[in-house]
C-alpha atoms as a PDB file:
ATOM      1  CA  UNK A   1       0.000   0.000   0.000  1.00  0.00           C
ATOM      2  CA  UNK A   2       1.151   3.815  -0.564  1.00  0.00           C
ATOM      3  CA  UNK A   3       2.736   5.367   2.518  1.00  0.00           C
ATOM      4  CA  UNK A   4       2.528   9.105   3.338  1.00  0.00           C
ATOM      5  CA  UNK A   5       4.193  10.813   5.878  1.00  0.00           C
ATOM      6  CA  UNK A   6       0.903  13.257   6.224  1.00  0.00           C
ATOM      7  CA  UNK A   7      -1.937  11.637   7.721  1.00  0.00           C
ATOM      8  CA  UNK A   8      -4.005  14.341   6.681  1.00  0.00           C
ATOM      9  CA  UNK A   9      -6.924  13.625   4.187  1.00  0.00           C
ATOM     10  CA  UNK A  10      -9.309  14.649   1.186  1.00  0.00           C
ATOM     11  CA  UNK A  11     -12.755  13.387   1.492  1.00  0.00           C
ATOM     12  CA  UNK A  12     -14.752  12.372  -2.283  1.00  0.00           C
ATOM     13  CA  UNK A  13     -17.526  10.875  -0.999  1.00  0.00           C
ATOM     14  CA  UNK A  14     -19.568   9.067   1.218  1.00  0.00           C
ATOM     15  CA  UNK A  15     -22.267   6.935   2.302  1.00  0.00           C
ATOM     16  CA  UNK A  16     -24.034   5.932   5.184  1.00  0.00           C
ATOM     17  CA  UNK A  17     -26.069   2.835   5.982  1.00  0.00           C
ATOM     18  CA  UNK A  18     -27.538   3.770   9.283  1.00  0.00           C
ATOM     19  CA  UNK A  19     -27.417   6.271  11.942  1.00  0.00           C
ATOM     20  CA  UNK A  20     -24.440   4.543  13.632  1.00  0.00           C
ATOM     21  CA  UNK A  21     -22.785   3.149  10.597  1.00  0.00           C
ATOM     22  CA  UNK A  22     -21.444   5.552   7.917  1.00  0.00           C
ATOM     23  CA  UNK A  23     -18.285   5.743   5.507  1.00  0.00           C
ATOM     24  CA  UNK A  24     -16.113   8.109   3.709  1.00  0.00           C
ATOM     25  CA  UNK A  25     -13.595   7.671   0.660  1.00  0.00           C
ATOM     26  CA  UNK A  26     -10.536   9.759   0.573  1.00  0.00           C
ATOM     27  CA  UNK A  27      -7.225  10.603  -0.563  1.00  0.00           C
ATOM     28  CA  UNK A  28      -3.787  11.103   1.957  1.00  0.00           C
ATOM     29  CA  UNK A  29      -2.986  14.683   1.164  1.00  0.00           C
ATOM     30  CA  UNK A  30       0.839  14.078   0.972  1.00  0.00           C
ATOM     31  CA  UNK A  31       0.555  12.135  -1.979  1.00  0.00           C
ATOM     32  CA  UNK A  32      -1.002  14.855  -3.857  1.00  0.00           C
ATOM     33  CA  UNK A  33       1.686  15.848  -7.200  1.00  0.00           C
ATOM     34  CA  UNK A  34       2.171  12.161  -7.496  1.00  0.00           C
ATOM     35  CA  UNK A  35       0.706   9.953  -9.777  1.00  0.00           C
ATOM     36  CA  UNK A  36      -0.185   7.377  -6.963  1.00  0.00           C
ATOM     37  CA  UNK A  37      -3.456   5.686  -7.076  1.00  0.00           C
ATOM     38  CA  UNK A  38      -4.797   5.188  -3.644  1.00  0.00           C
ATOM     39  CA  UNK A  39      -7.824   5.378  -1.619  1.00  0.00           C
ATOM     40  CA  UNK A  40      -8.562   5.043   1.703  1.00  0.00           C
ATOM     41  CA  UNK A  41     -12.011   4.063   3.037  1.00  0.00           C
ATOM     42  CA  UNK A  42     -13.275   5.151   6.550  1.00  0.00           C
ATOM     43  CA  UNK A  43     -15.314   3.406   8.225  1.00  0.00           C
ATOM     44  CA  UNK A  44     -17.357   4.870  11.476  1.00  0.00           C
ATOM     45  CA  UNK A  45     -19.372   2.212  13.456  1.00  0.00           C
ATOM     46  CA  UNK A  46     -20.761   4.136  16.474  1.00  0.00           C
ATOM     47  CA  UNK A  47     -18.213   6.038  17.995  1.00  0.00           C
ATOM     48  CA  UNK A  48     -15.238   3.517  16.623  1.00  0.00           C
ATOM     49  CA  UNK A  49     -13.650   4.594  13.477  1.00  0.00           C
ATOM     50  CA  UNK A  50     -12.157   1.593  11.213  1.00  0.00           C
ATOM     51  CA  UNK A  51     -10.128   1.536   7.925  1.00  0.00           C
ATOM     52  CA  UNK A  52      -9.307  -0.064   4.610  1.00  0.00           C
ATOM     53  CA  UNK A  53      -6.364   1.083   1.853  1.00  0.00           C
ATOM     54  CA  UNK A  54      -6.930   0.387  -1.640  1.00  0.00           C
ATOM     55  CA  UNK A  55      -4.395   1.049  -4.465  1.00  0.00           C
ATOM     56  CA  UNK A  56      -6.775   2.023  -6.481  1.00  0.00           C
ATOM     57  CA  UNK A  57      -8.469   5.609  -7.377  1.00  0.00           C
ATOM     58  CA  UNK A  58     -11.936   5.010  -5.935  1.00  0.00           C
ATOM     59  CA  UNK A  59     -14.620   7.166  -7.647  1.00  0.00           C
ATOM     60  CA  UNK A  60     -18.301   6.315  -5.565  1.00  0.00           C
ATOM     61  CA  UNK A  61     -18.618   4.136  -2.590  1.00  0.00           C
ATOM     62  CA  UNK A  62     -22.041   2.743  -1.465  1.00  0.00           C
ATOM     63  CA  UNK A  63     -23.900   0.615   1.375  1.00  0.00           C
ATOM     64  CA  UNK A  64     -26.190  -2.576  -0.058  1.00  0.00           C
ATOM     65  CA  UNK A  65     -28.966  -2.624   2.489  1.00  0.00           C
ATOM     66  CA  UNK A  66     -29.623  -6.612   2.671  1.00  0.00           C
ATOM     67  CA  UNK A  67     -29.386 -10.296   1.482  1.00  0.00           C
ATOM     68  CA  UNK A  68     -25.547 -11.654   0.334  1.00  0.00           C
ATOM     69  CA  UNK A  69     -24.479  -7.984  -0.987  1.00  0.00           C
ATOM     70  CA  UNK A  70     -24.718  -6.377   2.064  1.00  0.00           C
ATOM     71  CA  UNK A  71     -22.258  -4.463   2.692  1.00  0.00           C
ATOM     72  CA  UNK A  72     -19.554  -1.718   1.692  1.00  0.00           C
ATOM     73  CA  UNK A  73     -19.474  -1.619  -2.526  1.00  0.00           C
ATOM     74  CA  UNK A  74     -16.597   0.424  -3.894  1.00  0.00           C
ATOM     75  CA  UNK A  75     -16.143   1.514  -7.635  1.00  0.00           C
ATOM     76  CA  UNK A  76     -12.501   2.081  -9.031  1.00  0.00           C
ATOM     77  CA  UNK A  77     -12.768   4.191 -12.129  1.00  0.00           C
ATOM     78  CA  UNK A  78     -10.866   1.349 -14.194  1.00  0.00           C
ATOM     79  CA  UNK A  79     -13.601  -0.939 -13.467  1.00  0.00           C
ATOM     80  CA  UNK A  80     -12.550  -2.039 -10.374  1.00  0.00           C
ATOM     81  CA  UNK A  81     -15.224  -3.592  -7.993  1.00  0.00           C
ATOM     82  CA  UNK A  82     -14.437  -3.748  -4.341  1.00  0.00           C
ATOM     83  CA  UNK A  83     -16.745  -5.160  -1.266  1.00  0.00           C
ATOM     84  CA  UNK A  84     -16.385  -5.494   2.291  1.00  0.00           C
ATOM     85  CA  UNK A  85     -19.217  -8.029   3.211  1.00  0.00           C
ATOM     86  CA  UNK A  86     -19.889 -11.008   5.765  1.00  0.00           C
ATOM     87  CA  UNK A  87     -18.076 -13.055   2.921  1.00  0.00           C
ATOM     88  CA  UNK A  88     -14.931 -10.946   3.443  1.00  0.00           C
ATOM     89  CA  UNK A  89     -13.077  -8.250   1.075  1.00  0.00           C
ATOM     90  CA  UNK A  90     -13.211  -8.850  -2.338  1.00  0.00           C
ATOM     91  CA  UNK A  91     -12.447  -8.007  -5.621  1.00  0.00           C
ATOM     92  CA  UNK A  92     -14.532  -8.432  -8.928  1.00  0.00           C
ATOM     93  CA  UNK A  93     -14.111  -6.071 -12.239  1.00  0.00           C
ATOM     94  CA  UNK A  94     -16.109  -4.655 -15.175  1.00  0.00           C
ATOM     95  CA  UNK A  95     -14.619  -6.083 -18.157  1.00  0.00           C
ATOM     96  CA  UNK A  96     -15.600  -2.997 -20.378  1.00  0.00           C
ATOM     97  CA  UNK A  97     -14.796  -0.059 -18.016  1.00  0.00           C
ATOM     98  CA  UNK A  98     -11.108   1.392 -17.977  1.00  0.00           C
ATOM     99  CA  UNK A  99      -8.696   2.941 -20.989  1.00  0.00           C
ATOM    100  CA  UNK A 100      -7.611   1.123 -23.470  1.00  0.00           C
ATOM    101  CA  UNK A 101      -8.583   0.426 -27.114  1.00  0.00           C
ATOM    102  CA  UNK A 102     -11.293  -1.640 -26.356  1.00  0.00           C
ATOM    103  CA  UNK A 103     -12.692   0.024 -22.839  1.00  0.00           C
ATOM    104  CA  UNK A 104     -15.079   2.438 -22.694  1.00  0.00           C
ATOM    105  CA  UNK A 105     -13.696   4.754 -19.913  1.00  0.00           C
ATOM    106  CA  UNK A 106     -13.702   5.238 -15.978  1.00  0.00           C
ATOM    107  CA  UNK A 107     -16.261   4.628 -13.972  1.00  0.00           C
ATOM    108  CA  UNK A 108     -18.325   7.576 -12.642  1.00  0.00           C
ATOM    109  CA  UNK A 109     -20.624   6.117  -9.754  1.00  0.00           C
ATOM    110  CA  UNK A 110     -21.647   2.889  -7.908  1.00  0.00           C
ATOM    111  CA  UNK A 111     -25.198   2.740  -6.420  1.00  0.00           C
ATOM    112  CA  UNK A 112     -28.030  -0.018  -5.466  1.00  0.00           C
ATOM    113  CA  UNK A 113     -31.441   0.790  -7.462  1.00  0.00           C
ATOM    114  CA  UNK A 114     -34.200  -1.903  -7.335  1.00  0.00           C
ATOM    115  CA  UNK A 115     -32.262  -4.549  -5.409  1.00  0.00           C
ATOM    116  CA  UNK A 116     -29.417  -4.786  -7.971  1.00  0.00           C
ATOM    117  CA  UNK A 117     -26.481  -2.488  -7.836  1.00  0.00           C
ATOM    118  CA  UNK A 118     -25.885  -0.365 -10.946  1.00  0.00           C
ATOM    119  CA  UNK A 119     -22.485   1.666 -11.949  1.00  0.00           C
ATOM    120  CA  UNK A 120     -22.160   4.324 -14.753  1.00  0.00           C
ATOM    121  CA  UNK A 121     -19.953   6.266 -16.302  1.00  0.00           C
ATOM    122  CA  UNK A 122     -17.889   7.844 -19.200  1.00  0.00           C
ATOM    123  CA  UNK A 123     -19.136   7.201 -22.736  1.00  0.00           C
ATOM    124  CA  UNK A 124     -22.649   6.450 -21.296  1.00  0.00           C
ATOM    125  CA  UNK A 125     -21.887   3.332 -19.808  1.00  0.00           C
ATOM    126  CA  UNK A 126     -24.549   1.564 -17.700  1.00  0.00           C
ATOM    127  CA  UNK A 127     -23.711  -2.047 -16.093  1.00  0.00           C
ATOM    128  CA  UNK A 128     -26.193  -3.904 -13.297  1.00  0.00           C
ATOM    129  CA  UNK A 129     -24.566  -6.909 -11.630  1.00  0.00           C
ATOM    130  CA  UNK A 130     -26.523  -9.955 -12.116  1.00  0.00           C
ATOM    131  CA  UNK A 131     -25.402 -12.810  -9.700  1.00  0.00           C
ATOM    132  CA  UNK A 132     -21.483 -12.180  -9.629  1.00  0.00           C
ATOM    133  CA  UNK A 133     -21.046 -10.532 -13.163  1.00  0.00           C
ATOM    134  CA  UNK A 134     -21.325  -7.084 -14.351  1.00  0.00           C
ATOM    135  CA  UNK A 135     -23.385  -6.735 -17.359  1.00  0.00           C
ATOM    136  CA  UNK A 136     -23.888  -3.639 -19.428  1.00  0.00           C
ATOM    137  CA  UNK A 137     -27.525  -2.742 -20.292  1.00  0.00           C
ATOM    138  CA  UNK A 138     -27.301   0.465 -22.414  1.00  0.00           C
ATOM    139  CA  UNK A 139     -25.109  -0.976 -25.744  1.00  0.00           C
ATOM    140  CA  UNK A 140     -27.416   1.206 -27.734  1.00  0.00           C
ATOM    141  CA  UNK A 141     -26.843   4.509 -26.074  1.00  0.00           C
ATOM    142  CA  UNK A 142     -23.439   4.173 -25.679  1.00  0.00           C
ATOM    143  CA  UNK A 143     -21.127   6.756 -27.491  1.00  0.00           C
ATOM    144  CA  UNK A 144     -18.745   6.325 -30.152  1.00  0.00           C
ATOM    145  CA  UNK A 145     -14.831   6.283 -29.712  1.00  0.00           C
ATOM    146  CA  UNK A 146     -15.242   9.588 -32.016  1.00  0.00           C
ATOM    147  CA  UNK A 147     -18.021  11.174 -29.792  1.00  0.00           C
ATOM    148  CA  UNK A 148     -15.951  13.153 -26.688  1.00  0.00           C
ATOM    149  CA  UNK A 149     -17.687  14.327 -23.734  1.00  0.00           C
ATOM    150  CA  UNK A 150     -20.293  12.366 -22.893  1.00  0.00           C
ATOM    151  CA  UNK A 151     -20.035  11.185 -19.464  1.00  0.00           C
ATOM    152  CA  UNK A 152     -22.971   9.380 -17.325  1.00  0.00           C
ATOM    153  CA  UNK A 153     -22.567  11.465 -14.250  1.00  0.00           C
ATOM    154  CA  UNK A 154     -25.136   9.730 -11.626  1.00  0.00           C
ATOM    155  CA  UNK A 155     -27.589   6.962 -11.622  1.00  0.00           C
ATOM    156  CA  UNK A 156     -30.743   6.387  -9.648  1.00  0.00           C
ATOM    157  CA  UNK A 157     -34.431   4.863  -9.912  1.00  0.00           C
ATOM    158  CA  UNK A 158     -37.056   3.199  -7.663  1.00  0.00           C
ATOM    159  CA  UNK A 159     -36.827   0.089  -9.809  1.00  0.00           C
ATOM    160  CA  UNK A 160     -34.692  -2.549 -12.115  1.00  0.00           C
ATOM    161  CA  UNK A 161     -37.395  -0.573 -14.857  1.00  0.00           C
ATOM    162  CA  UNK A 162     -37.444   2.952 -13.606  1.00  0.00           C
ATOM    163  CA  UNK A 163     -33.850   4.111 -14.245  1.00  0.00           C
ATOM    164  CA  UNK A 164     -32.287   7.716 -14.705  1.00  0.00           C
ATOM    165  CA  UNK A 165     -28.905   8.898 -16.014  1.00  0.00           C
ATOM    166  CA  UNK A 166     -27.593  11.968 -15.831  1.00  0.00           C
ATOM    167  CA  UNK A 167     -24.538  13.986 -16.972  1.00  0.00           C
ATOM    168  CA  UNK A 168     -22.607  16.448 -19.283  1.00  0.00           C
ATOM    169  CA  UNK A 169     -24.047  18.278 -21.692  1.00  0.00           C
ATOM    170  CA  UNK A 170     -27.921  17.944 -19.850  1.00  0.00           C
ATOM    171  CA  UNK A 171     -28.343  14.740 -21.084  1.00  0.00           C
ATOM    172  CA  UNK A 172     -30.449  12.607 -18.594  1.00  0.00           C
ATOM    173  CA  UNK A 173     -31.859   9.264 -20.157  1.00  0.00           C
ATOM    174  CA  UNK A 174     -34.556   6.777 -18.738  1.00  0.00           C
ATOM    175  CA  UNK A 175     -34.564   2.956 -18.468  1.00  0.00           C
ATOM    176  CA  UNK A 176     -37.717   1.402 -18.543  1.00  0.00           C
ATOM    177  CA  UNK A 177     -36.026  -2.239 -18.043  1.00  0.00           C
ATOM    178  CA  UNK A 178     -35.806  -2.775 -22.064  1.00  0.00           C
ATOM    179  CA  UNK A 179     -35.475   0.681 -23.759  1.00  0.00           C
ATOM    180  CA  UNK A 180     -33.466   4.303 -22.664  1.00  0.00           C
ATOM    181  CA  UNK A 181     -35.196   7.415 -23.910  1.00  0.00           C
ATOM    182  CA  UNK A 182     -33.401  10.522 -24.063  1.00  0.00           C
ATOM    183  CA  UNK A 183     -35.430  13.029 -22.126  1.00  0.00           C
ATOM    184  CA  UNK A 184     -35.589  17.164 -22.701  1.00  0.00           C
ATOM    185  CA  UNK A 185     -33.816  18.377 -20.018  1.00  0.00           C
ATOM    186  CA  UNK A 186     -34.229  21.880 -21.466  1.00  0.00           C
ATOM    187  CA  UNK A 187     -30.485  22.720 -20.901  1.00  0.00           C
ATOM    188  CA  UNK A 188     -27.083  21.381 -22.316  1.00  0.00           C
ATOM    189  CA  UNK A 189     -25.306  22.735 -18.495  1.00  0.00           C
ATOM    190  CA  UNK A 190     -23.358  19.464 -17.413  1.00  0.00           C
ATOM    191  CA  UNK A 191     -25.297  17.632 -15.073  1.00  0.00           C
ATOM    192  CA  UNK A 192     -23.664  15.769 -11.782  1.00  0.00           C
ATOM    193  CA  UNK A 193     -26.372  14.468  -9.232  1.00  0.00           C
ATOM    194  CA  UNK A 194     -30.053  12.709 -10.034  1.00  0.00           C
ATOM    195  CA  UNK A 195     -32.072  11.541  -7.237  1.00  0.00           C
ATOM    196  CA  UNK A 196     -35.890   9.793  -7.602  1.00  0.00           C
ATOM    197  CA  UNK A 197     -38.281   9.979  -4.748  1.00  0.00           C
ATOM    198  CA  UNK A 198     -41.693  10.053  -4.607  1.00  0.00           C
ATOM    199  CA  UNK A 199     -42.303   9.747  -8.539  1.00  0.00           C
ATOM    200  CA  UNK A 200     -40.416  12.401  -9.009  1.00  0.00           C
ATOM    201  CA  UNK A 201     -36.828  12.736 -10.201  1.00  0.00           C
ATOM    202  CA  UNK A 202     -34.382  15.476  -9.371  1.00  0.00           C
ATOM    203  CA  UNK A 203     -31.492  16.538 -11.639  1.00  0.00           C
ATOM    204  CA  UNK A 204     -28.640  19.189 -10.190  1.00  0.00           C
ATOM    205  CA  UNK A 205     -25.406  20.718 -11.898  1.00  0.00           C
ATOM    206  CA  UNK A 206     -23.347  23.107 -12.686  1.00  0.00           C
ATOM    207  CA  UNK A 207     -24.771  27.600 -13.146  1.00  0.00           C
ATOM    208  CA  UNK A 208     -27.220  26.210 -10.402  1.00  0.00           C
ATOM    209  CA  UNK A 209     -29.233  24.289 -11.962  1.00  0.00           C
ATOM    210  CA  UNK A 210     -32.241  22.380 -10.702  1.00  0.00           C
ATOM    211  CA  UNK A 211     -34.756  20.376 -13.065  1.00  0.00           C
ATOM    212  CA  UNK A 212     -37.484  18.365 -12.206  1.00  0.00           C
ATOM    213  CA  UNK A 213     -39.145  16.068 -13.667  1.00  0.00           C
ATOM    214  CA  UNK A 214     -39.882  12.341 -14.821  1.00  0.00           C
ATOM    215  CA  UNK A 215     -40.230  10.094 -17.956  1.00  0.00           C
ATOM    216  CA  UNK A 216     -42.162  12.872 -19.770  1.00  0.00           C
ATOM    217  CA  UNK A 217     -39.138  15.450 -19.580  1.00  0.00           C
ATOM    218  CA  UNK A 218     -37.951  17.881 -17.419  1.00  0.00           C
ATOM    219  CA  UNK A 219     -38.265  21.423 -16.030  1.00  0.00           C
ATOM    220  CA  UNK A 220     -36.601  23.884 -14.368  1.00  0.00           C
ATOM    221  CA  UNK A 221     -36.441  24.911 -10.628  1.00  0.00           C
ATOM    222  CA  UNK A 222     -33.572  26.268  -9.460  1.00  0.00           C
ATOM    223  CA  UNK A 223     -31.945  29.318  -9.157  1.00  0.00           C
ATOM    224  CA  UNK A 224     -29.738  29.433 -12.381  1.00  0.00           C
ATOM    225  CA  UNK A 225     -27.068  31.497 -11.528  1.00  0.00           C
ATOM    226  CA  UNK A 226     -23.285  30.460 -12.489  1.00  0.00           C
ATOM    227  CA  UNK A 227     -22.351  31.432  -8.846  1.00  0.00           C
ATOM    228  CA  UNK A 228     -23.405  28.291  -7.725  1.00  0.00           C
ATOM    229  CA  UNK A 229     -22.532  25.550  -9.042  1.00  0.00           C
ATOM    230  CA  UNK A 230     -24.096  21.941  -7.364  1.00  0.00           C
ATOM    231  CA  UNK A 231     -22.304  18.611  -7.220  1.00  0.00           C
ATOM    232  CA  UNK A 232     -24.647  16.160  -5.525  1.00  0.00           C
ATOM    233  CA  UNK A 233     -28.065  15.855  -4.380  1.00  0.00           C
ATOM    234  CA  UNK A 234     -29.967  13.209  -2.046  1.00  0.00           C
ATOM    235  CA  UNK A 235     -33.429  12.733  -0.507  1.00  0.00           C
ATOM    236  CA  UNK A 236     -33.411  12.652   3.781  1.00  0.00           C
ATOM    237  CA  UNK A 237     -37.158  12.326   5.124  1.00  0.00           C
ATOM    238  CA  UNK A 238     -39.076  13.274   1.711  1.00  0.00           C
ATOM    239  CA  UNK A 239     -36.747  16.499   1.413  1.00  0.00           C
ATOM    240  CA  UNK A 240     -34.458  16.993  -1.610  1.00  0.00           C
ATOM    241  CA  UNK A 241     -30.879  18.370  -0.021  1.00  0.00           C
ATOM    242  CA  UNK A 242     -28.405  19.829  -2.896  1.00  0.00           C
ATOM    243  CA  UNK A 243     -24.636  20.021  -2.386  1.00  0.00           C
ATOM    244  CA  UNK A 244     -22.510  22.927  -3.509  1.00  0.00           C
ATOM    245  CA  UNK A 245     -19.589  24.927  -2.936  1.00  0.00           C
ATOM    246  CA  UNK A 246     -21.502  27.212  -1.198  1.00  0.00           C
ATOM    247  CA  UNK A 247     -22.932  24.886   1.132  1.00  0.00           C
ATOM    248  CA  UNK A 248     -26.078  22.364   1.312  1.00  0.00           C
ATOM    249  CA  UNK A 249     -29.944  24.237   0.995  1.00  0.00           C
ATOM    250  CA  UNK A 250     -33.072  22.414   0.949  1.00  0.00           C
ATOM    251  CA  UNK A 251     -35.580  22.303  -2.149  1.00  0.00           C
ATOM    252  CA  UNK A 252     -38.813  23.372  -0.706  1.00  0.00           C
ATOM    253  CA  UNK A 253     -42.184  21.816  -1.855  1.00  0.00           C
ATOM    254  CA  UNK A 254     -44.279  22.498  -4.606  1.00  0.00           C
ATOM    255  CA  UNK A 255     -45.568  24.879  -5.786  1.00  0.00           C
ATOM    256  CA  UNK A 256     -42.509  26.843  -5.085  1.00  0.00           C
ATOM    257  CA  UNK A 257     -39.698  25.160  -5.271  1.00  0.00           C
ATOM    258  CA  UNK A 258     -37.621  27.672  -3.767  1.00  0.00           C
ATOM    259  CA  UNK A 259     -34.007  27.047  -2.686  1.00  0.00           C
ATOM    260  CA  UNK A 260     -33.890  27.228   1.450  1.00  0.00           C
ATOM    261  CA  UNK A 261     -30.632  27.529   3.167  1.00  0.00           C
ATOM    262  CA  UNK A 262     -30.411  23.845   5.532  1.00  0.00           C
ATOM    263  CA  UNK A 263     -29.359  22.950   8.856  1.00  0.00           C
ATOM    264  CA  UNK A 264     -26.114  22.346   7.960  1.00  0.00           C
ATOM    265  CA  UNK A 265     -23.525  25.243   8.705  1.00  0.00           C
ATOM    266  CA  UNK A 266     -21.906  26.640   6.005  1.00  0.00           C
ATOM    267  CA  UNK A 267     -18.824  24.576   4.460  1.00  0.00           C
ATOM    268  CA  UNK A 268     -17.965  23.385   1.002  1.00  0.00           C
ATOM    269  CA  UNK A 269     -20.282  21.121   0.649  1.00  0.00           C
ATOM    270  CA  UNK A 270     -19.203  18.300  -1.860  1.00  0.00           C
ATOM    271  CA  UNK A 271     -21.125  14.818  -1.975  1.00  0.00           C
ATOM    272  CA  UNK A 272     -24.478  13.716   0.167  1.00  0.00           C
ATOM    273  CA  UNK A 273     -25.627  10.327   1.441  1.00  0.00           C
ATOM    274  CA  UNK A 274     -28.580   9.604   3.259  1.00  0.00           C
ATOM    275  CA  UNK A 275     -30.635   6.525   5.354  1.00  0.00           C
ATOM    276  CA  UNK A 276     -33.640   7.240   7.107  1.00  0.00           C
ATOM    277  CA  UNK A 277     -32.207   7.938  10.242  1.00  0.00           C
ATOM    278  CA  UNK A 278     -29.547  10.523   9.006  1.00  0.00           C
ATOM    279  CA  UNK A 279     -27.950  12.469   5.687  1.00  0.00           C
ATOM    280  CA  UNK A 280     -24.013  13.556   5.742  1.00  0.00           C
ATOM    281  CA  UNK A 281     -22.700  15.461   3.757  1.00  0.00           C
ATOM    282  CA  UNK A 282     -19.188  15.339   2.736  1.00  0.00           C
ATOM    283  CA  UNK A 283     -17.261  18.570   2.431  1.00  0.00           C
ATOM    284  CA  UNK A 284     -13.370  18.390   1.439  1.00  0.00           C
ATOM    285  CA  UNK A 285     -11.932  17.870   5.319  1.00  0.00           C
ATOM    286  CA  UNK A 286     -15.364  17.711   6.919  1.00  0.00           C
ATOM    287  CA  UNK A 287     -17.889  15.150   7.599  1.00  0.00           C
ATOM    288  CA  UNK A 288     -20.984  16.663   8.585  1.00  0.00           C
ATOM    289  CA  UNK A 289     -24.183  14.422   9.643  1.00  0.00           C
ATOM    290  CA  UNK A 290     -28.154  15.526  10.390  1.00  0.00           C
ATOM    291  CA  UNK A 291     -30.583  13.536  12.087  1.00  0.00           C
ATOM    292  CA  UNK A 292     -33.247  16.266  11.319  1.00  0.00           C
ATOM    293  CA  UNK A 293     -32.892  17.773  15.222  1.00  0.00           C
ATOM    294  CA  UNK A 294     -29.032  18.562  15.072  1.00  0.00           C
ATOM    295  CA  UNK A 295     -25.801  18.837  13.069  1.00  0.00           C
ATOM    296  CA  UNK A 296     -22.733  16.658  14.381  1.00  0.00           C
ATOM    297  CA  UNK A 297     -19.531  16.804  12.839  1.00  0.00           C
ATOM    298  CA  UNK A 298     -18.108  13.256  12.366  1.00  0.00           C
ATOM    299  CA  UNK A 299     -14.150  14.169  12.810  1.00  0.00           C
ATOM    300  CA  UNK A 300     -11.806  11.366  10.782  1.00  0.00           C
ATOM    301  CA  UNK A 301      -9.373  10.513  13.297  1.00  0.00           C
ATOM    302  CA  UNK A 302      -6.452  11.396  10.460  1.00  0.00           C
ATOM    303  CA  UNK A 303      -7.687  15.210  10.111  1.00  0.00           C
ATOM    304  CA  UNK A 304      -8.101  16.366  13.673  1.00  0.00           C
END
């Protein structure tokens, strides 16, 4: 594994399974102007704070809820599939994903939809993992060696048939289990966070943009300004939470929509995970969690 002699970390994401179970991915500081690839997960299980090394540059962690998957899942942006589980730490790999002449490009984002987990990424790739095999399901979409730029930014759905994509250039696709449809997003900004809840799906990115919408396209909601730009979005007790630069603000209801500053004190906010008990939100040295009463700051051993 890399050594360091900083201890001192970056955070680039996060996810959380419970209220005393959450995780972080991040990167030793005193490798940075190296070419090293390493992550490091953290792991906080009440107040005890465990870790794993991976030589590997980790782009999305998640938590599988239940049945033989559940667990830590970790995506590599070569393709690289890692899991900490009852059956140990392993190792598995997506044969398309990576550089090279016949790959398709990194990896973008790991995350379970439906009971299956699902990864996407550059190139609009799209794999679900079906028994112990990732398999891609959107061949069709996918773009051509000639065709730069288009990049699958963040996946979610409430089912195996009810699947968005989002990412550069405002493309966000749907999967309805056999076909994707490219949807009117009414903007070409590059998107980076999608989150469905509720029949409704929420699309963030960069010049502050907010859509919503579903299978029938997409409208705006948000603020459109190019002083805020927003990186992540998730859903914490039937409230949409967007991550920025500037912080983390709440989308208010219908028919408004307006953008609400959140509990959360102000920090660069960078990634969000929620469970029902709690959302964190991951800022560059911080680790910030709500349980809808308070803000706590979860401090990585390595960055006090």
């Amino acid at each position: 594994m890399a050594t360091t002699s900083s201890t001192k970390v970056r955070f680039l994401g996060g996810a959380i399974a419970r209220a005393d179970l959450a995780g972080a991915i991040a990167y030793p500081e005193g490798l940075d102007g190296t070419d090293t690839e390493f992550t490091r997960l953290y792991m906080r299980h009440g107040a005890q704070w465990f870790q794993q090394e991976f030589n590997s540059d980790i782009a999305s962690v998640c938590y599988f809820p239940d049945g033989e998957q559940r667990g830590w899942w970790l995506a590599g942006k070569r393709g690289d599939i890692h899991s900490i589980t009852a059956s140990g730490r392993q190792t598995e790999s997506i044969d398309k994903a990576g550089t090279g002449p016949d790959k398709q490009g990194y990896v973008k984002k790991i995350r379970p939809i439906g009971g299956s987990l699902h990864a996407c990424g550059y190139r609009r790739q799209v794999y679900r993992r079906e028994g112990k095999a990732w398999q891609s399901i959107a061949d069709p979409i996918a773009a051509k060696r000639t065709e730069v730029g288009f990049v699958f930014n963040d996946i979610d759905g409430s089912s195996a048939s009810d699947v968005y994509a989002a990412g550069n250039r405002g493309e966000i696709y749907h999967f309805d289990g056999t076909r994707w449809q490219l949807l009117d997003s009414g903007t070409n900004v590059h998107l980076e966070g999608v989150s469905c809840h509720g029949g409704v799906c929420i699309a963030v990115g960069r010049d502050g943009v907010i859509l919503r919408g579903d299978r029938a396209g997409f409208s705006s909601i948000g603020p459109g300004t190019p002083e805020l730009n927003f990186w992540d979005i998730a859903v914490f007790r039937d409230t949409f939470y967007v991550a920025a630069s500037a912080g983390v603000f709440e989308v208010g209801p219908a028919p408004a929509f307006d953008l609400r500053p959140s509990a959360f004190p102000k920090h660069v906010g960078y990634k969000l995970a929620s469970s029902p008990e709690r959302i964190i939100s991951v800022g560059t040295h911080q680790l910030l969690a709500f349980d809808g009463q308070s803000v706590v700051e979860l401090v990585c051993p390595d960055n006090q």
